[in-house]
PDB file of N, CA and C in Angstrom:
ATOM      1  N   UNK A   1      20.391  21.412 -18.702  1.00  0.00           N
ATOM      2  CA  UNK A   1      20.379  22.763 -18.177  1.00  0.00           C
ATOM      3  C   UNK A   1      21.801  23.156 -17.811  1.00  0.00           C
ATOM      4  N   UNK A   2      22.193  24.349 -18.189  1.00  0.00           N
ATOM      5  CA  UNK A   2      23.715  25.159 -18.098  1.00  0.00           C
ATOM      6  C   UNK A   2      23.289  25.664 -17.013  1.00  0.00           C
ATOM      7  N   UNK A   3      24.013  25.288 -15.675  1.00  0.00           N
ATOM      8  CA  UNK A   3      23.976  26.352 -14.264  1.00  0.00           C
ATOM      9  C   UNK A   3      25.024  26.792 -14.190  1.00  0.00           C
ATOM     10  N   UNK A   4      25.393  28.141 -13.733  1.00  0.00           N
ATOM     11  CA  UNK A   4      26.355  28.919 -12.983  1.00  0.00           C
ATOM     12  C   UNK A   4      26.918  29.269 -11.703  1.00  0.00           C
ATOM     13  N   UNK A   5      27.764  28.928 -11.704  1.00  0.00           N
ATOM     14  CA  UNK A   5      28.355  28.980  -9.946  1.00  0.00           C
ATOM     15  C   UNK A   5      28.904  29.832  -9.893  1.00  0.00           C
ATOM     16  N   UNK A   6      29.119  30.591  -8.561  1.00  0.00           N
ATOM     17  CA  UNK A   6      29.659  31.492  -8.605  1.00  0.00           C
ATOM     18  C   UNK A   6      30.340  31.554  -7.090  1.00  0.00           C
ATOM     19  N   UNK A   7      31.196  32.332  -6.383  1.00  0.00           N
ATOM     20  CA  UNK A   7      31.862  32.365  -5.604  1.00  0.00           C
ATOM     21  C   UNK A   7      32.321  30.842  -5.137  1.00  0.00           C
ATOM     22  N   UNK A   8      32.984  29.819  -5.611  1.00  0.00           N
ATOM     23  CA  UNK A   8      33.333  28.973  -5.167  1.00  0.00           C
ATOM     24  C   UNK A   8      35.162  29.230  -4.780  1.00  0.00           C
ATOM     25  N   UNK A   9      35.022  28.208  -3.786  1.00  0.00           N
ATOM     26  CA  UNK A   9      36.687  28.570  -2.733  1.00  0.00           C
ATOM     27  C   UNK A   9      37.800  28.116  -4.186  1.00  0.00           C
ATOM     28  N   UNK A  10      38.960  28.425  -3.996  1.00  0.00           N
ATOM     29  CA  UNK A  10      39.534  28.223  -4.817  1.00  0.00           C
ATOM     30  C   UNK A  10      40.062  27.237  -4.670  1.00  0.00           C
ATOM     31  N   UNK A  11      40.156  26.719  -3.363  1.00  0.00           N
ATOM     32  CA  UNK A  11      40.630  25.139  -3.359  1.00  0.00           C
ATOM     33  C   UNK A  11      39.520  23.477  -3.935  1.00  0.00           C
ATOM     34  N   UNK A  12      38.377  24.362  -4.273  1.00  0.00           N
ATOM     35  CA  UNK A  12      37.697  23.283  -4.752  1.00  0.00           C
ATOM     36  C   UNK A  12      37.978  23.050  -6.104  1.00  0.00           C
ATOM     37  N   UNK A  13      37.917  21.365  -5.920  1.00  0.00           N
ATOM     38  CA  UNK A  13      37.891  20.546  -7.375  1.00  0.00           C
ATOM     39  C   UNK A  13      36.538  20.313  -8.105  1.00  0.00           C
ATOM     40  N   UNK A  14      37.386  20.360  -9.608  1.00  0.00           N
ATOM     41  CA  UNK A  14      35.748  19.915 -10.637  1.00  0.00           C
ATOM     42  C   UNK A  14      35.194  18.764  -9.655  1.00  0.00           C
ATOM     43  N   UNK A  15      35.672  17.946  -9.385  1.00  0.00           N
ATOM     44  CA  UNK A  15      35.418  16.392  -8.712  1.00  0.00           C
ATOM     45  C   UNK A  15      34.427  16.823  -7.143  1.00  0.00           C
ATOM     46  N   UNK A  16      34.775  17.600  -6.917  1.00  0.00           N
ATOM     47  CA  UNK A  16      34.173  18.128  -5.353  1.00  0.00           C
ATOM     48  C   UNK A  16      32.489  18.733  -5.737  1.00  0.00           C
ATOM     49  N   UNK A  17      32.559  19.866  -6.732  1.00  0.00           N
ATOM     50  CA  UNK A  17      31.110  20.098  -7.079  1.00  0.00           C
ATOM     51  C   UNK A  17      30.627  19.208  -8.174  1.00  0.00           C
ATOM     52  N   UNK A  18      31.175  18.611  -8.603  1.00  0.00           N
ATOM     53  CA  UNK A  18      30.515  17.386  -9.485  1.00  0.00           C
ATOM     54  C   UNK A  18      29.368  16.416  -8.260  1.00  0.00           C
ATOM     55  N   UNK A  19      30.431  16.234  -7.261  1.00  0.00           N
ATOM     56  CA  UNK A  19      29.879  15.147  -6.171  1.00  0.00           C
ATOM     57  C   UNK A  19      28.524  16.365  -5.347  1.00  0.00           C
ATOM     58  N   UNK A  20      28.353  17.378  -5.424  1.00  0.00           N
ATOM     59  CA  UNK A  20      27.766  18.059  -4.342  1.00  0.00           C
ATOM     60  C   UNK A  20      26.771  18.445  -5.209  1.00  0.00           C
ATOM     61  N   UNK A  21      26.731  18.591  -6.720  1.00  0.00           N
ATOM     62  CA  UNK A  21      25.129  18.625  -7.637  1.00  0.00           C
ATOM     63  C   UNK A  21      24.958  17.439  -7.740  1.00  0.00           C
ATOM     64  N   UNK A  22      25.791  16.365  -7.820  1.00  0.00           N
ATOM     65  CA  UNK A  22      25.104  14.992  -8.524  1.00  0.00           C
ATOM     66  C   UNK A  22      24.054  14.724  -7.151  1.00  0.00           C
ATOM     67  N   UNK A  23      24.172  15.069  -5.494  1.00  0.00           N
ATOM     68  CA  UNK A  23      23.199  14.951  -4.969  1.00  0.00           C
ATOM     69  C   UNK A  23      21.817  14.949  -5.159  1.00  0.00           C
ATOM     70  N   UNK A  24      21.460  15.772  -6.502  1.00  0.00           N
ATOM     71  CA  UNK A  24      19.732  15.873  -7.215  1.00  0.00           C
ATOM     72  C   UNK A  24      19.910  15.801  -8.380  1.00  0.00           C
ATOM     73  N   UNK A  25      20.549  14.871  -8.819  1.00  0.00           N
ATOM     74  CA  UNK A  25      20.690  14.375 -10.228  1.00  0.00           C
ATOM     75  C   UNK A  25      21.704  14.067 -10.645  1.00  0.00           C
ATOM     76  N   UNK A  26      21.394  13.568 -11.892  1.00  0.00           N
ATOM     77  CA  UNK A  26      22.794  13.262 -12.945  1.00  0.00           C
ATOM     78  C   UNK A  26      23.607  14.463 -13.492  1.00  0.00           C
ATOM     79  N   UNK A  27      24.682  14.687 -13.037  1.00  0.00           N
ATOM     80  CA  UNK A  27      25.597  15.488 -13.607  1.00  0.00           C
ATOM     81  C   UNK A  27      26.321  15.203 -15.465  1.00  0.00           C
ATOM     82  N   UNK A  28      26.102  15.725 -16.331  1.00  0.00           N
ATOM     83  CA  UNK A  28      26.973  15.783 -17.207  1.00  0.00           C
ATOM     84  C   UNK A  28      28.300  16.540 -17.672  1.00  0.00           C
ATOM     85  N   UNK A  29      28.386  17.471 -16.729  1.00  0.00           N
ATOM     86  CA  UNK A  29      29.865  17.774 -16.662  1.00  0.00           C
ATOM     87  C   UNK A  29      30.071  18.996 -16.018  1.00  0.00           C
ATOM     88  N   UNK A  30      31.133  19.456 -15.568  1.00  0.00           N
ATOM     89  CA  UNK A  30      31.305  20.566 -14.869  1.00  0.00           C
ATOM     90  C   UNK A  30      32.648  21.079 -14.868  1.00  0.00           C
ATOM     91  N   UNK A  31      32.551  22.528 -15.082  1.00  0.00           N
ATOM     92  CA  UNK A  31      34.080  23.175 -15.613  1.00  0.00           C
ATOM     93  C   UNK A  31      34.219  24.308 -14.419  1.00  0.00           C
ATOM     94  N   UNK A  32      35.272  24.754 -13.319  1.00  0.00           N
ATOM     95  CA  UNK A  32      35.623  25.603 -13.510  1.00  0.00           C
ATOM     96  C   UNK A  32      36.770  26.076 -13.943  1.00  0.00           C
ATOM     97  N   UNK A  33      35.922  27.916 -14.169  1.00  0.00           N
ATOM     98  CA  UNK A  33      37.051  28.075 -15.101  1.00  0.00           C
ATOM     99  C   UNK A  33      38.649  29.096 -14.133  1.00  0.00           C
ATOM    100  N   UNK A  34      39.677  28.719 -14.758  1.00  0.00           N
ATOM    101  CA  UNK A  34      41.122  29.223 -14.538  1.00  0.00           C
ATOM    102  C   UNK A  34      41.744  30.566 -14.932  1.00  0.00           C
ATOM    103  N   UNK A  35      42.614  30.961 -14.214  1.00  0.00           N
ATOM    104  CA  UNK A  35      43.457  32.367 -14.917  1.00  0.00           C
ATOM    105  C   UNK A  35      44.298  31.654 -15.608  1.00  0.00           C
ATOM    106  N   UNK A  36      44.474  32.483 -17.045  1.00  0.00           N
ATOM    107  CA  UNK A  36      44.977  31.534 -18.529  1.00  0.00           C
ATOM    108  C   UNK A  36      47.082  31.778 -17.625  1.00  0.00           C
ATOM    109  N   UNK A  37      46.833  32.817 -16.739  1.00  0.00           N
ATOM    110  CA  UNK A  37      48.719  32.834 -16.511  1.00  0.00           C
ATOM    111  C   UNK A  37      48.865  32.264 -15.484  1.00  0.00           C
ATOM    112  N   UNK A  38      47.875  32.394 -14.374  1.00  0.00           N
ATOM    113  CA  UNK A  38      49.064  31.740 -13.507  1.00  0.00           C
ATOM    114  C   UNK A  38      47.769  30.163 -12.774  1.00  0.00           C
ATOM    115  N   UNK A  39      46.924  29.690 -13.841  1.00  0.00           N
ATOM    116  CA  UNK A  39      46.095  28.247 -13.992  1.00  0.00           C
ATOM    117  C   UNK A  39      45.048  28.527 -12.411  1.00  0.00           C
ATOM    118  N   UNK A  40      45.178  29.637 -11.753  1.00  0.00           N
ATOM    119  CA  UNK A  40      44.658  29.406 -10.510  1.00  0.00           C
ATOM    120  C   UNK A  40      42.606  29.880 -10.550  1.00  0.00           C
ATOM    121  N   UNK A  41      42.043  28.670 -10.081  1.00  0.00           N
ATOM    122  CA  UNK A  41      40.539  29.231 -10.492  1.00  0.00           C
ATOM    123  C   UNK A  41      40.276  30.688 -10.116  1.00  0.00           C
ATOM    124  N   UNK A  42      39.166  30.981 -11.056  1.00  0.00           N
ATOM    125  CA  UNK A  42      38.771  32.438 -10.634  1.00  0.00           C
ATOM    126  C   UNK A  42      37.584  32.271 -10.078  1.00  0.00           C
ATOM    127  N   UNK A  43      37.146  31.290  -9.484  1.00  0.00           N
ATOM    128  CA  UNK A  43      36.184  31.322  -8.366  1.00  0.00           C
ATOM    129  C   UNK A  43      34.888  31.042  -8.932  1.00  0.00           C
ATOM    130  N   UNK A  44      34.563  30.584 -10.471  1.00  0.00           N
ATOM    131  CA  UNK A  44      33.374  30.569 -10.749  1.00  0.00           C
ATOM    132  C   UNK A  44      33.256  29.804 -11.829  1.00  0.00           C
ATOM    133  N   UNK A  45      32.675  29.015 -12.215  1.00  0.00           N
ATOM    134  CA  UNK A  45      32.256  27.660 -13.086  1.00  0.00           C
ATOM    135  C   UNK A  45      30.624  27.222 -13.761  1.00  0.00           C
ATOM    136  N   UNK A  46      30.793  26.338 -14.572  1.00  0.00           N
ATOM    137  CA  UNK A  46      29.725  25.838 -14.721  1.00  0.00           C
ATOM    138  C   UNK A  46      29.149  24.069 -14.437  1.00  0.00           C
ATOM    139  N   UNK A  47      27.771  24.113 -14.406  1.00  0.00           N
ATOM    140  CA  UNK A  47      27.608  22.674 -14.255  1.00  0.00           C
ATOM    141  C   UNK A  47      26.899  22.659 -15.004  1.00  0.00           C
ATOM    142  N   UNK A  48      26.932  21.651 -15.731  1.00  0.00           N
ATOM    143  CA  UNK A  48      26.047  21.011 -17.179  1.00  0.00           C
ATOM    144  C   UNK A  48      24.888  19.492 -16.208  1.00  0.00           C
ATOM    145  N   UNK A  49      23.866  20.285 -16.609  1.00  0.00           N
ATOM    146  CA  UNK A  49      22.774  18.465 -15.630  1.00  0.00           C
ATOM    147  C   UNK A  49      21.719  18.802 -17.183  1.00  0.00           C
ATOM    148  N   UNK A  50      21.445  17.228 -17.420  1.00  0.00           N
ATOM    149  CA  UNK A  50      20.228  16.803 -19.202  1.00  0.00           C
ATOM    150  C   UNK A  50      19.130  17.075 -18.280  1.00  0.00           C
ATOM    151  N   UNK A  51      18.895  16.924 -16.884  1.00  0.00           N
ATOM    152  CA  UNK A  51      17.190  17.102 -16.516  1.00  0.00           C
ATOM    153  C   UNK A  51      17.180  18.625 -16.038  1.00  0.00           C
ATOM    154  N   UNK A  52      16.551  18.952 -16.652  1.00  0.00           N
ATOM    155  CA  UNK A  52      15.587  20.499 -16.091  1.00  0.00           C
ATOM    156  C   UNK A  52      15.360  20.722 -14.984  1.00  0.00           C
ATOM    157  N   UNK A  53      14.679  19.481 -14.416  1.00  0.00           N
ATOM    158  CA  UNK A  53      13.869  19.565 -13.302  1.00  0.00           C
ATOM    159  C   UNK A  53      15.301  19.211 -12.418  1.00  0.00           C
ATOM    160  N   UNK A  54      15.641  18.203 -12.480  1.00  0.00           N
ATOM    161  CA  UNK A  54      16.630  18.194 -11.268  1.00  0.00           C
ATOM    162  C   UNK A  54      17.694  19.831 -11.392  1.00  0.00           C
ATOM    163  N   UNK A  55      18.239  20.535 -12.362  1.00  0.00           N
ATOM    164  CA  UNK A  55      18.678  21.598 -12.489  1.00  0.00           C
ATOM    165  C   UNK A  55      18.319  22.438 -11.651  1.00  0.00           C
ATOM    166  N   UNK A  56      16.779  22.689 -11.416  1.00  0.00           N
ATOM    167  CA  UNK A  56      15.887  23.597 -10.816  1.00  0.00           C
ATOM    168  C   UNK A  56      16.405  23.128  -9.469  1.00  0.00           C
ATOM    169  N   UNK A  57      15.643  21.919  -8.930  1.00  0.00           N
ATOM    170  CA  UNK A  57      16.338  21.431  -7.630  1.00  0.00           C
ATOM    171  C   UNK A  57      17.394  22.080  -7.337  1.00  0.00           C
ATOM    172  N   UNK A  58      18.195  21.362  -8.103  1.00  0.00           N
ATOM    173  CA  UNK A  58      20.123  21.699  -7.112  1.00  0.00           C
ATOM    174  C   UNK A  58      19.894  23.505  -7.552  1.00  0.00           C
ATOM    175  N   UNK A  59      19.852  24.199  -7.928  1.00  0.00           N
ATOM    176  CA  UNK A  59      19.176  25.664  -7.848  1.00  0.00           C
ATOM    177  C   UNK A  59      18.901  26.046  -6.700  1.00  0.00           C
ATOM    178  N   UNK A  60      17.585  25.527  -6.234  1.00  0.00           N
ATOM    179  CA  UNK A  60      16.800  26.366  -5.280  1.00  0.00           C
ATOM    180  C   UNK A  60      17.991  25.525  -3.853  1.00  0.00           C
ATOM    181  N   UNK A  61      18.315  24.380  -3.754  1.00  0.00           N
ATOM    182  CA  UNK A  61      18.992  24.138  -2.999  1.00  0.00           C
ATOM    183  C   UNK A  61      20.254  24.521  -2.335  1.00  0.00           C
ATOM    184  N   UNK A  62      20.821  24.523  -3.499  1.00  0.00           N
ATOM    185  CA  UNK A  62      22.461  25.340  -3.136  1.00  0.00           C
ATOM    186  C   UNK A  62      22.813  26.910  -3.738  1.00  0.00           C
ATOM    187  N   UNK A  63      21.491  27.270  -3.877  1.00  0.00           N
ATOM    188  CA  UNK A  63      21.768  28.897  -4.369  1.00  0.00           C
ATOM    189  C   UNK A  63      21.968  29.281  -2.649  1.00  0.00           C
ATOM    190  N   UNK A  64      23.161  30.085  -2.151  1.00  0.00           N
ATOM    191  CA  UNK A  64      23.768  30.532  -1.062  1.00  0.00           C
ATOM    192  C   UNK A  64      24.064  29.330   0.074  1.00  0.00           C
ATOM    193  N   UNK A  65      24.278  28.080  -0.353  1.00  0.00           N
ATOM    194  CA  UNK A  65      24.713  27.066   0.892  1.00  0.00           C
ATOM    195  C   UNK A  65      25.663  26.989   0.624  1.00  0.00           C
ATOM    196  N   UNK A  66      26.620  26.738   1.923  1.00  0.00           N
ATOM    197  CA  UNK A  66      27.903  26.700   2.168  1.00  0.00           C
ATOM    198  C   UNK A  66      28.596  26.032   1.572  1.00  0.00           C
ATOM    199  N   UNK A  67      29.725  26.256   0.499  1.00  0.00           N
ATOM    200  CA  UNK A  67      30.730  25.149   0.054  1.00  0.00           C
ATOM    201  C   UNK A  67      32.171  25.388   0.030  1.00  0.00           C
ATOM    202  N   UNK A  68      32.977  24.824   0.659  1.00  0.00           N
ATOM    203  CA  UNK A  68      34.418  25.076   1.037  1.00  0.00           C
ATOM    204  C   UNK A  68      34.536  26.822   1.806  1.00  0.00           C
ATOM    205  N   UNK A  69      33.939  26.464   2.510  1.00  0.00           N
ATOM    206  CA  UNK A  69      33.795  27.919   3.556  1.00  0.00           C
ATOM    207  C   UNK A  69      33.219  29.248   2.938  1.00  0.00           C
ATOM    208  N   UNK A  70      32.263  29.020   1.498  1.00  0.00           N
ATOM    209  CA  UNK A  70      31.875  30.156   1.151  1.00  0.00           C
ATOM    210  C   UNK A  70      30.356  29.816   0.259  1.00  0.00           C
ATOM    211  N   UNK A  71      29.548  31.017   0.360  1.00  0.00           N
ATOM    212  CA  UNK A  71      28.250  30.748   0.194  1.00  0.00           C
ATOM    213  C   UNK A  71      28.031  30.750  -1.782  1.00  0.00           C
ATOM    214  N   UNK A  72      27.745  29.785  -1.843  1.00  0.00           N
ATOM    215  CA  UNK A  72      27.488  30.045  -3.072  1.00  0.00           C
ATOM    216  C   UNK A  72      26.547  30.894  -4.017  1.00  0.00           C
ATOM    217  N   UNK A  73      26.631  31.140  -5.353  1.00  0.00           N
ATOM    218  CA  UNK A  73      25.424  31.839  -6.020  1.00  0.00           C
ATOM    219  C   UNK A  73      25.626  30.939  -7.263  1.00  0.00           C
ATOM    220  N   UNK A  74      24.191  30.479  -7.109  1.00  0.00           N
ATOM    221  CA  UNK A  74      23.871  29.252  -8.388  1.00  0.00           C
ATOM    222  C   UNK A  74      22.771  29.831  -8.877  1.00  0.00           C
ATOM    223  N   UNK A  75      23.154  30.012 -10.100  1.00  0.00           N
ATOM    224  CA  UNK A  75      21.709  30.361 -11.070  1.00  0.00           C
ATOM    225  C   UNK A  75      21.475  29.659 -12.743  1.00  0.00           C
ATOM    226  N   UNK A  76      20.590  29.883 -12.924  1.00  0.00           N
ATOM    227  CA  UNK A  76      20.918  29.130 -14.449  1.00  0.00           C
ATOM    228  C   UNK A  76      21.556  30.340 -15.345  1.00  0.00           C
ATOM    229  N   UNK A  77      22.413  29.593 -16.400  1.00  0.00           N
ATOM    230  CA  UNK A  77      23.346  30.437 -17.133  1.00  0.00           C
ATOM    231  C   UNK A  77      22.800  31.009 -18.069  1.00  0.00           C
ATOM    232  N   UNK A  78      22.932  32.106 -18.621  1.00  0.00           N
ATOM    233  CA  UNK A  78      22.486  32.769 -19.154  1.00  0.00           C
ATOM    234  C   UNK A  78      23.337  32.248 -21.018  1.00  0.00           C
ATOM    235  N   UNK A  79      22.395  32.255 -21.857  1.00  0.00           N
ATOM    236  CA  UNK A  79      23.203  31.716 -23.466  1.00  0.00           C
ATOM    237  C   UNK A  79      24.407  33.147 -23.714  1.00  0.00           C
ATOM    238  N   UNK A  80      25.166  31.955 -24.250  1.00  0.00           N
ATOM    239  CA  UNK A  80      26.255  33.915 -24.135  1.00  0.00           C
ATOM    240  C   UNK A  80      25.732  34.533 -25.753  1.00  0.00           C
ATOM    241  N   UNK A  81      26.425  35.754 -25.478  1.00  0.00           N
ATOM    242  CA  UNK A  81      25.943  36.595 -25.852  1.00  0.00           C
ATOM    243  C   UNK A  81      26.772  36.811 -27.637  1.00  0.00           C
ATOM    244  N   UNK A  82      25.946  37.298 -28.018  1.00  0.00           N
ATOM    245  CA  UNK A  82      26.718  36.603 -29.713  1.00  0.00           C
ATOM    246  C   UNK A  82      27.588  38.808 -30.407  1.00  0.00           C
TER     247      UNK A  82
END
């Protein structure tokens, strides 16, 4: 399952929300993404988890809980758009 994060602090590391979804499962990878000029995150990323069900979990769990002083919005990602 592709989840979406959204408002995360800009001082957080891939390594920081890697550790804070792997709490309800196995993580397979997690990107956020950067401004291409000056490398600084733009506040919003993805997390890649193979179980569904744990996906759903860390979902209903950390959709608006606090991470690096700001509330998150986790939803599942939407397939982009062709």
């Amino acid at each position: 399952m592709n989840i979406y994060v959204a408002n995360i602090s800009f001082r957080a590391s891939e390594s920081e929300l890697k550790d804070l979804f792997a709490q309800y499962g196995e993580v397979s990878s997690v990107k956020i993404l950067k401004d291409r000029e000056t490398n600084r995150s733009r506040g919003f990323g993805f997390v890649e988890m193979p179980n569904d069900e744990q996906g759903r979990a860390a979902i209903a769990a950390l959709n608006g809980a606090e991470f690096g002083q700001r509330n998150l919005v986790v939803k599942e990602a939407l397939p982009p758009k062709k």
